[in-house]
N, C-alpha and C. Protein backbone atom coordinates (compact mmCIF):
# COMPACT_ATOMS: atom_id res chain seq x y z
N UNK A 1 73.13 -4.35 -45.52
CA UNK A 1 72.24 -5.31 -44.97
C UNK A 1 70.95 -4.67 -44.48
N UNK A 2 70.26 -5.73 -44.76
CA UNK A 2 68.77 -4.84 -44.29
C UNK A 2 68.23 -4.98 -43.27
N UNK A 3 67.86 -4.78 -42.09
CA UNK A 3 67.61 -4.78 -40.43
C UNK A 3 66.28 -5.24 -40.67
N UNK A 4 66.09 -5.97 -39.41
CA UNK A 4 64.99 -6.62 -39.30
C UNK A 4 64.32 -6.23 -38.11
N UNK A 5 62.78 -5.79 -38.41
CA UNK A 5 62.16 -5.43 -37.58
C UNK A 5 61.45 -6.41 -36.42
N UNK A 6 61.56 -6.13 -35.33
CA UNK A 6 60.84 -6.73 -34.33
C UNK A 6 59.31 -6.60 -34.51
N UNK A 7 58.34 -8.02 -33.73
CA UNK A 7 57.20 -8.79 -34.51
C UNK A 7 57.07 -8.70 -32.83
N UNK A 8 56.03 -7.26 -32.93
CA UNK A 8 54.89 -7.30 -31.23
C UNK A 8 53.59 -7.78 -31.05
N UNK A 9 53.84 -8.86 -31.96
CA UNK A 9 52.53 -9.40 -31.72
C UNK A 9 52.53 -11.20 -31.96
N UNK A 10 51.76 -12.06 -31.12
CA UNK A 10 51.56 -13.50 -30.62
C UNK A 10 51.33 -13.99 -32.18
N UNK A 11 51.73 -15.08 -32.39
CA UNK A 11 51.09 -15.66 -33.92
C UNK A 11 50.81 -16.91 -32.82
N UNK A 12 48.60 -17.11 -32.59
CA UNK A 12 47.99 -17.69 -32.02
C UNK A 12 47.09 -19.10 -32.82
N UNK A 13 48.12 -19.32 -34.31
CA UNK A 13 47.20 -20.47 -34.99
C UNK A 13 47.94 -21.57 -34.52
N UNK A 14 49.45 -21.75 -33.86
CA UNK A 14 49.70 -23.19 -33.79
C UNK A 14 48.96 -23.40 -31.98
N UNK A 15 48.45 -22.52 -31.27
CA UNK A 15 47.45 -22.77 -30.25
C UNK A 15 46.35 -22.99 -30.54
N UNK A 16 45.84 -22.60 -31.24
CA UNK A 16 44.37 -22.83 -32.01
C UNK A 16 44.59 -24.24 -32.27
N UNK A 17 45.54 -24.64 -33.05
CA UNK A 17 45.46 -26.10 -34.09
C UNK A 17 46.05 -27.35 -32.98
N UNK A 18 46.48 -26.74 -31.35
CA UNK A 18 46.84 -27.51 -30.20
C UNK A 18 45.04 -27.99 -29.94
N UNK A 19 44.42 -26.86 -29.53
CA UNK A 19 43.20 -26.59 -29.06
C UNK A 19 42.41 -27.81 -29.46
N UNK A 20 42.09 -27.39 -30.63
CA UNK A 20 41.28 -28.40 -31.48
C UNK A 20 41.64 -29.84 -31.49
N UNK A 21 42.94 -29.93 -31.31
CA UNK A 21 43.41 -31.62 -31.30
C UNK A 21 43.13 -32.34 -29.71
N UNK A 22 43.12 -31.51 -28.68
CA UNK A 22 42.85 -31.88 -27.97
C UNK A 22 41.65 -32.02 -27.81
N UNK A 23 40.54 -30.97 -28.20
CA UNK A 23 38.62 -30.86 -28.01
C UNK A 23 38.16 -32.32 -28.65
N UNK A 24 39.10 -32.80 -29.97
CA UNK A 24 38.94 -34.07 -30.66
C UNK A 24 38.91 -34.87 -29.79
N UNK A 25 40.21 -35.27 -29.02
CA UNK A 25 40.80 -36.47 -28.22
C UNK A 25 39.47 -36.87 -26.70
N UNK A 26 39.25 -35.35 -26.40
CA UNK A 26 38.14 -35.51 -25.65
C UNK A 26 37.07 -36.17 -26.18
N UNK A 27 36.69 -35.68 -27.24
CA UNK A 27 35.13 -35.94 -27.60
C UNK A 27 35.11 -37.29 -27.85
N UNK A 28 36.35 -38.02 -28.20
CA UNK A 28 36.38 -39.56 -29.10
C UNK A 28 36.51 -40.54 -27.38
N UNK A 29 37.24 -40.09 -26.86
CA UNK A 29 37.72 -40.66 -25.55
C UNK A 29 36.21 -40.63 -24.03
N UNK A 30 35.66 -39.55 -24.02
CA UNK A 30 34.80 -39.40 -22.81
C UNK A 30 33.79 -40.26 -23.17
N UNK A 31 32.95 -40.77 -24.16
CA UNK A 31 31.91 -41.45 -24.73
C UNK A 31 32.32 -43.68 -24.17
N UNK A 32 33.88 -43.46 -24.22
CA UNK A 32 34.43 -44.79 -23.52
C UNK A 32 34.71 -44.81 -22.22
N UNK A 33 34.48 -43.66 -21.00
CA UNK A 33 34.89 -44.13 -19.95
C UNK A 33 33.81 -44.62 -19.29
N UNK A 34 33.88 -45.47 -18.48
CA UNK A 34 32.91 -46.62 -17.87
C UNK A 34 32.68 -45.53 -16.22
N UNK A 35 31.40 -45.31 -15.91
CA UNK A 35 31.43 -45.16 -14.88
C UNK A 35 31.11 -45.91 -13.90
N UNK A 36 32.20 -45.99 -12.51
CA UNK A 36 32.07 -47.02 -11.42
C UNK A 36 31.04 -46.97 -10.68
N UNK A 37 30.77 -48.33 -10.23
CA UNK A 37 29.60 -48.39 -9.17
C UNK A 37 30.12 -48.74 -7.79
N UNK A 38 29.53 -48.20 -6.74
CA UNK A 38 30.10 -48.17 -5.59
C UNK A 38 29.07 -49.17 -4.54
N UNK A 39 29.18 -49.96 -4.03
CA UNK A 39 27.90 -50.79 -3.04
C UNK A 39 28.48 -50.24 -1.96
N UNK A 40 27.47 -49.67 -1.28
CA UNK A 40 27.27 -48.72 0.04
C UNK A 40 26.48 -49.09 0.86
N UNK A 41 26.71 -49.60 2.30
CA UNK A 41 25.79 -50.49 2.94
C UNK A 41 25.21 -49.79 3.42
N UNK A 42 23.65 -49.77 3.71
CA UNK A 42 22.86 -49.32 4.34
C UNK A 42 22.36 -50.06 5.12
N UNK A 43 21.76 -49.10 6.28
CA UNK A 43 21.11 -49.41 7.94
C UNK A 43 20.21 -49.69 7.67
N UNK A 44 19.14 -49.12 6.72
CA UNK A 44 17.73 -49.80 6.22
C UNK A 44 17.01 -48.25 7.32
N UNK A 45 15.54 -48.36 6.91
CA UNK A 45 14.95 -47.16 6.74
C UNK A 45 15.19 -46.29 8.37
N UNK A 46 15.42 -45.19 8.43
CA UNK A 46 15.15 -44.69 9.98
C UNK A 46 14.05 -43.73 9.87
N UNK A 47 12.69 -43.99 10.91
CA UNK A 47 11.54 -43.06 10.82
C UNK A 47 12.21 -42.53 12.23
N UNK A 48 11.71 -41.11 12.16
CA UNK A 48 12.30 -40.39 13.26
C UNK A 48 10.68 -40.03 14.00
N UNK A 49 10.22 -39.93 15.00
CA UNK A 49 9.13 -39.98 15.96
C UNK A 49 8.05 -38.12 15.50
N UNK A 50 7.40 -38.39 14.96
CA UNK A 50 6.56 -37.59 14.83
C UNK A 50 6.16 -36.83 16.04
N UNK A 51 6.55 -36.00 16.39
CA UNK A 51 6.08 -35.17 17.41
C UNK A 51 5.69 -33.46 16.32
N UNK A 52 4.14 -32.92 17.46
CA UNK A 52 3.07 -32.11 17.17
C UNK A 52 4.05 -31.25 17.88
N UNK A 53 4.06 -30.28 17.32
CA UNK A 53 4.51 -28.78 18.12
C UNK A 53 2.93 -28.31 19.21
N UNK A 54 3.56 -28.07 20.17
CA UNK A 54 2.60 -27.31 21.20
C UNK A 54 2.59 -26.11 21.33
N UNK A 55 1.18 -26.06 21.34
CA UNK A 55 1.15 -24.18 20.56
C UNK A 55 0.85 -23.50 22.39
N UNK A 56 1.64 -22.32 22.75
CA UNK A 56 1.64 -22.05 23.90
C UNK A 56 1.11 -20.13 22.74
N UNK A 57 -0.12 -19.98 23.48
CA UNK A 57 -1.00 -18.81 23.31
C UNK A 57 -0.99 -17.82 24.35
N UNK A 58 -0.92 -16.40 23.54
CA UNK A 58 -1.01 -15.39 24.88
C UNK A 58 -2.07 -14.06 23.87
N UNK A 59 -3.19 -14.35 24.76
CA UNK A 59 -4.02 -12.95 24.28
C UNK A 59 -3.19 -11.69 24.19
N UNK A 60 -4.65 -10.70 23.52
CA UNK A 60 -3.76 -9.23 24.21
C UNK A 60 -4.08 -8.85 25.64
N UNK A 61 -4.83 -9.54 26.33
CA UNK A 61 -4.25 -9.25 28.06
C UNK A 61 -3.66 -9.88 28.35
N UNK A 62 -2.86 -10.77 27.95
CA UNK A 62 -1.58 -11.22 28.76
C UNK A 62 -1.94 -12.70 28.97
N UNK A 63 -3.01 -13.10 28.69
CA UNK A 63 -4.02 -14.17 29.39
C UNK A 63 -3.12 -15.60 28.30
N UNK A 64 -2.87 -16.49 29.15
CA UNK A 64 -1.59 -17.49 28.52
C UNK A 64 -2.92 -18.97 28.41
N UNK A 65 -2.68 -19.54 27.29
CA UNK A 65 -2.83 -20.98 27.36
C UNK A 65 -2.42 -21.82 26.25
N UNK A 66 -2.86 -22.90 26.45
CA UNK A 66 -1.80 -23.97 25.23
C UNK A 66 -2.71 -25.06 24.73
N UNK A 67 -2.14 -25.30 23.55
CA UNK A 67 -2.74 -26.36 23.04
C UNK A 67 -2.13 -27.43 23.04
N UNK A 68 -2.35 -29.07 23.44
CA UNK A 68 -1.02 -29.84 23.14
C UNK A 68 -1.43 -30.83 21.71
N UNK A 69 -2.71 -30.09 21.12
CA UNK A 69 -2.35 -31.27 19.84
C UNK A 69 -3.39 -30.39 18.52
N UNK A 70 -3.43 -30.49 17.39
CA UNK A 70 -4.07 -29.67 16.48
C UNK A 70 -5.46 -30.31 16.49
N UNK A 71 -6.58 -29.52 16.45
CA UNK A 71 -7.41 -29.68 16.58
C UNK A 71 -8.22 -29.19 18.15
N UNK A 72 -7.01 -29.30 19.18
CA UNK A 72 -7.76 -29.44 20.21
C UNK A 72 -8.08 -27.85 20.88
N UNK A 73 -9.36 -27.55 22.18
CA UNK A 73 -9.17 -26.38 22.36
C UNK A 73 -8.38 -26.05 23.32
N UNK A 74 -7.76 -24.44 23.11
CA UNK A 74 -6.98 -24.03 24.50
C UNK A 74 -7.22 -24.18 25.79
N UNK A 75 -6.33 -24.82 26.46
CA UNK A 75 -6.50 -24.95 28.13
C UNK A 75 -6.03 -23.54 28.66
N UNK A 76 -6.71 -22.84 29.52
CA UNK A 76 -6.46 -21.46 30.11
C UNK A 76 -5.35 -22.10 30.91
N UNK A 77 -4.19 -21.70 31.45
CA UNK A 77 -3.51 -21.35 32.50
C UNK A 77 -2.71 -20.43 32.58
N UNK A 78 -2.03 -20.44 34.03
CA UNK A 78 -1.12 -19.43 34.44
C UNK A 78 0.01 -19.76 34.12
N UNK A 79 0.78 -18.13 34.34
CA UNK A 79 2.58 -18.48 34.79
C UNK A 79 3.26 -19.42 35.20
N UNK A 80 2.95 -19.48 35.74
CA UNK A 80 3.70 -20.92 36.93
C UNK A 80 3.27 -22.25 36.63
N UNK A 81 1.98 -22.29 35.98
CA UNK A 81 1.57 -23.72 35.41
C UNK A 81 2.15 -23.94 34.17
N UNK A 82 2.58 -22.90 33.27
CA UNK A 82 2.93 -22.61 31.78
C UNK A 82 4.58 -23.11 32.46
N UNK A 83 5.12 -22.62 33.52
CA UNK A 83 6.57 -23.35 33.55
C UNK A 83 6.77 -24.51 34.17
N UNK A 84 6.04 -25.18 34.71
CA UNK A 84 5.55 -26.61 35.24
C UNK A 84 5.61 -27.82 34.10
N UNK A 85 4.38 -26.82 32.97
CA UNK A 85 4.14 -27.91 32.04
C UNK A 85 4.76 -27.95 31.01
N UNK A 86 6.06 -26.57 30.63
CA UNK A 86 6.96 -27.11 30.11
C UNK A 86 8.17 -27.71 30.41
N UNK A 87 8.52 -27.86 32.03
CA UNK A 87 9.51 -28.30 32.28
C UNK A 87 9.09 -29.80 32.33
N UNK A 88 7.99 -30.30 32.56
CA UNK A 88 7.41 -31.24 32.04
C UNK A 88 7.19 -32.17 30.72
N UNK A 89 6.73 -31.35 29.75
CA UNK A 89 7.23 -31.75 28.52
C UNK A 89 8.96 -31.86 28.31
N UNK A 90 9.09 -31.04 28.60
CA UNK A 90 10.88 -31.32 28.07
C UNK A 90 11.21 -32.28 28.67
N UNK A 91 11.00 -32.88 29.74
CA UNK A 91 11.68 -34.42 30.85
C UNK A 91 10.85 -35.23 29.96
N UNK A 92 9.65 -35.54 29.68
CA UNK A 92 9.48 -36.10 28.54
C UNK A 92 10.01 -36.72 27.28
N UNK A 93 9.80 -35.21 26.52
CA UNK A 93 10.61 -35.58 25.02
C UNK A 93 11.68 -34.16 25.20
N UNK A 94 12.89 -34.31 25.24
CA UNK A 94 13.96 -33.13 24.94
C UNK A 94 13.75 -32.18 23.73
N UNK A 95 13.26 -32.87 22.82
CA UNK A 95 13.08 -32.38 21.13
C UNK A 95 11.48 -31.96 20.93
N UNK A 96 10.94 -31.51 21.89
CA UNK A 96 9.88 -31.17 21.56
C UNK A 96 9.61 -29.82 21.19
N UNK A 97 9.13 -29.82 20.11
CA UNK A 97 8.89 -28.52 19.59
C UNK A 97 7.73 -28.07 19.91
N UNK A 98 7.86 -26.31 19.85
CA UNK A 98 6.66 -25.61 20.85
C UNK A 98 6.52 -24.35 19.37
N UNK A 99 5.31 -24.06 19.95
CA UNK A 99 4.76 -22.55 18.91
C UNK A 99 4.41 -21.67 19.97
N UNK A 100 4.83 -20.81 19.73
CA UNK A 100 4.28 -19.32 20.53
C UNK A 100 3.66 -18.28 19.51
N UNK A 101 2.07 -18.48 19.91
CA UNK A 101 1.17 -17.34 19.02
C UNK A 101 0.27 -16.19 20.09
N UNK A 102 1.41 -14.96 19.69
CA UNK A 102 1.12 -14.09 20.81
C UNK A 102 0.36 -12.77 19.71
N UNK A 103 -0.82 -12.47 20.49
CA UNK A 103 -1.58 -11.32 19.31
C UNK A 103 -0.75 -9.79 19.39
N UNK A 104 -1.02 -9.51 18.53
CA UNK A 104 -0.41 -8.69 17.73
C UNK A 104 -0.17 -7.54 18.10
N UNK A 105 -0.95 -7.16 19.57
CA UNK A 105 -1.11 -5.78 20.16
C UNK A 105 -0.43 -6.12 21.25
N UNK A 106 0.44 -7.52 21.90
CA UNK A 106 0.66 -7.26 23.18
C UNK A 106 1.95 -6.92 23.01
N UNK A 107 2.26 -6.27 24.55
CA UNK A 107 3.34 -5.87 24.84
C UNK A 107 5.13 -6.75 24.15
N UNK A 108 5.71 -6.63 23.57
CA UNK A 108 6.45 -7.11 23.35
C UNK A 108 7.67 -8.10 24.44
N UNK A 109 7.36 -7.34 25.35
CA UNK A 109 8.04 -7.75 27.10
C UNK A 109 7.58 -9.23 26.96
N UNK A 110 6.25 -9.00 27.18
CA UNK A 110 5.52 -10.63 28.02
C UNK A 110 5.84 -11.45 26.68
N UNK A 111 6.39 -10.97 25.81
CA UNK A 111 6.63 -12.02 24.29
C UNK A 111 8.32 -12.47 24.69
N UNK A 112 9.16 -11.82 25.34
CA UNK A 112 10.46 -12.12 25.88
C UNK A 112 10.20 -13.18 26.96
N UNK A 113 9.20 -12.46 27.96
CA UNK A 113 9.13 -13.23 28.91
C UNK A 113 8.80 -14.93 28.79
N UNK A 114 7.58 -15.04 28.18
CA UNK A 114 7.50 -16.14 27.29
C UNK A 114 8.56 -17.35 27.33
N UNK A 115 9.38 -16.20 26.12
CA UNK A 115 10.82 -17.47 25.75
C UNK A 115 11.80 -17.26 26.77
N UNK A 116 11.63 -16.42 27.66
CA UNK A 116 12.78 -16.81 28.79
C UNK A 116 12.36 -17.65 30.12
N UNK A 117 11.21 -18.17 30.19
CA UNK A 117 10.77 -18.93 30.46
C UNK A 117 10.78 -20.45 30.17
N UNK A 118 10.51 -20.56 29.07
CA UNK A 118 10.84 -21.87 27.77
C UNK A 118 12.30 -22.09 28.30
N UNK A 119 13.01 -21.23 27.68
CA UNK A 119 14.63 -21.20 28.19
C UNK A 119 14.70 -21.74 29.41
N UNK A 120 14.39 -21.08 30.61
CA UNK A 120 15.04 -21.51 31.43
C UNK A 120 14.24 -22.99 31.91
N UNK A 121 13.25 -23.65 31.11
CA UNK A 121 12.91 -24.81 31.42
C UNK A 121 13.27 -25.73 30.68
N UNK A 122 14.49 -25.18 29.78
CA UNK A 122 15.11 -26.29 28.96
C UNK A 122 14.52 -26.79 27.45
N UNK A 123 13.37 -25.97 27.08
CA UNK A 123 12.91 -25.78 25.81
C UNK A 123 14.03 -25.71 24.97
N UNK A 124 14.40 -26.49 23.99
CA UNK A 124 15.39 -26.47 22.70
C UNK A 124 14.66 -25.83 21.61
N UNK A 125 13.88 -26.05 21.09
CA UNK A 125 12.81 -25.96 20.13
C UNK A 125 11.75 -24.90 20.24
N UNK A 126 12.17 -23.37 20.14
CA UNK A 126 10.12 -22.95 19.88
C UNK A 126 10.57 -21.82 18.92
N UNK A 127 9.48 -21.63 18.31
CA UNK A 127 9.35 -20.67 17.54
C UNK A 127 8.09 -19.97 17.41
N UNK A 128 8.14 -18.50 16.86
CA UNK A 128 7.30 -17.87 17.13
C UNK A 128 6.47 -18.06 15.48
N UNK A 129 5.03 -18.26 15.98
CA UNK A 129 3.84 -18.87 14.99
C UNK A 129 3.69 -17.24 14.37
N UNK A 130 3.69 -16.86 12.84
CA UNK A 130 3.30 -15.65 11.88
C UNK A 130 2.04 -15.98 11.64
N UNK A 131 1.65 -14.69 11.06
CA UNK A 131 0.85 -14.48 10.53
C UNK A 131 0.54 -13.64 9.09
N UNK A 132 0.30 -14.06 7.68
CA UNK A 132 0.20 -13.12 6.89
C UNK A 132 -0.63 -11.98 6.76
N UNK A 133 -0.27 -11.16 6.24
CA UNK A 133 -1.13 -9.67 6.43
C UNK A 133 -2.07 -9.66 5.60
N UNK A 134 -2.07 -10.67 5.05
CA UNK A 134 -3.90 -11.00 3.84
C UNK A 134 -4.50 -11.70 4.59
N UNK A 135 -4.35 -12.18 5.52
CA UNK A 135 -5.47 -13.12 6.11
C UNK A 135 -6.62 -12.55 6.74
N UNK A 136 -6.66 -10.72 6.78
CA UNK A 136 -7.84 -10.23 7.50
C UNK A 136 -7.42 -10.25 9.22
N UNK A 137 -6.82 -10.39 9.88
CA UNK A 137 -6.49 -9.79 10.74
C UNK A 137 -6.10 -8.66 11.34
């Protein structure tokens, strides 16, 4: 009798000829499914309140003032008026957003001090205003 050798390897055409019968069934079938429509009630439009960020300015001497609308010029004040008039704004509007544009040579401290100020007057919102390095500054 003649021995029969063992076969180490997959015979992969009756997967192939699965493959294809199914890629068919897709292609004939997806062209008929209906897609559903869903009616989703809506509240109708919400405008949310336009508020101007207030630009709070600090020279390179330290010298603080603010703007409260674009266009307008800086009002000089102090420390203590700068935490007045933001604890002020914030009893106001809570969500008011602030800019801090501090030049480029000052101390990095009075740039902490700044936002720990904001902070502790309940400022949610500020960020510090950039500048690109092409603009000639």
């Amino acid at each position: 009798m003649r021995q029969r050798r063992l076969m180490n390897q997959i015979n992969v055409v009756p997967y192939i000829d699965v493959m294809l019968v199914l890629l068919v069934i897709f292609m004939v079938t997806a062209p008929m499914v209906q897609t559903g429509n869903i009616n989703v009630p809506s509240a109708g439009p919400a405008e949310a309140p336009v508020t101007e960020a207030i630009v709070i300015q600090v020279d390179d001497k330290g010298a603080y003032s603010i703007i409260r609308r674009t266009g307008a010029q800086p009002e000089s004040i102090s420390k203590e008026r700068l935490s007045t008039m933001l604890k002020d704004f914030v009893t106001e509007n809570p969500e008011q957003p602030f800019l801090l544009a501090a030049h480029r040579d000052l101390n990095y401290q009075q740039v902490i001090d700044v936002l720990e100020t904001a902070r502790k007057q309940g400022v949610r919102k500020i960020s510090l205003q950039t500048q690109s390095s092409t603009s000639g500054r």
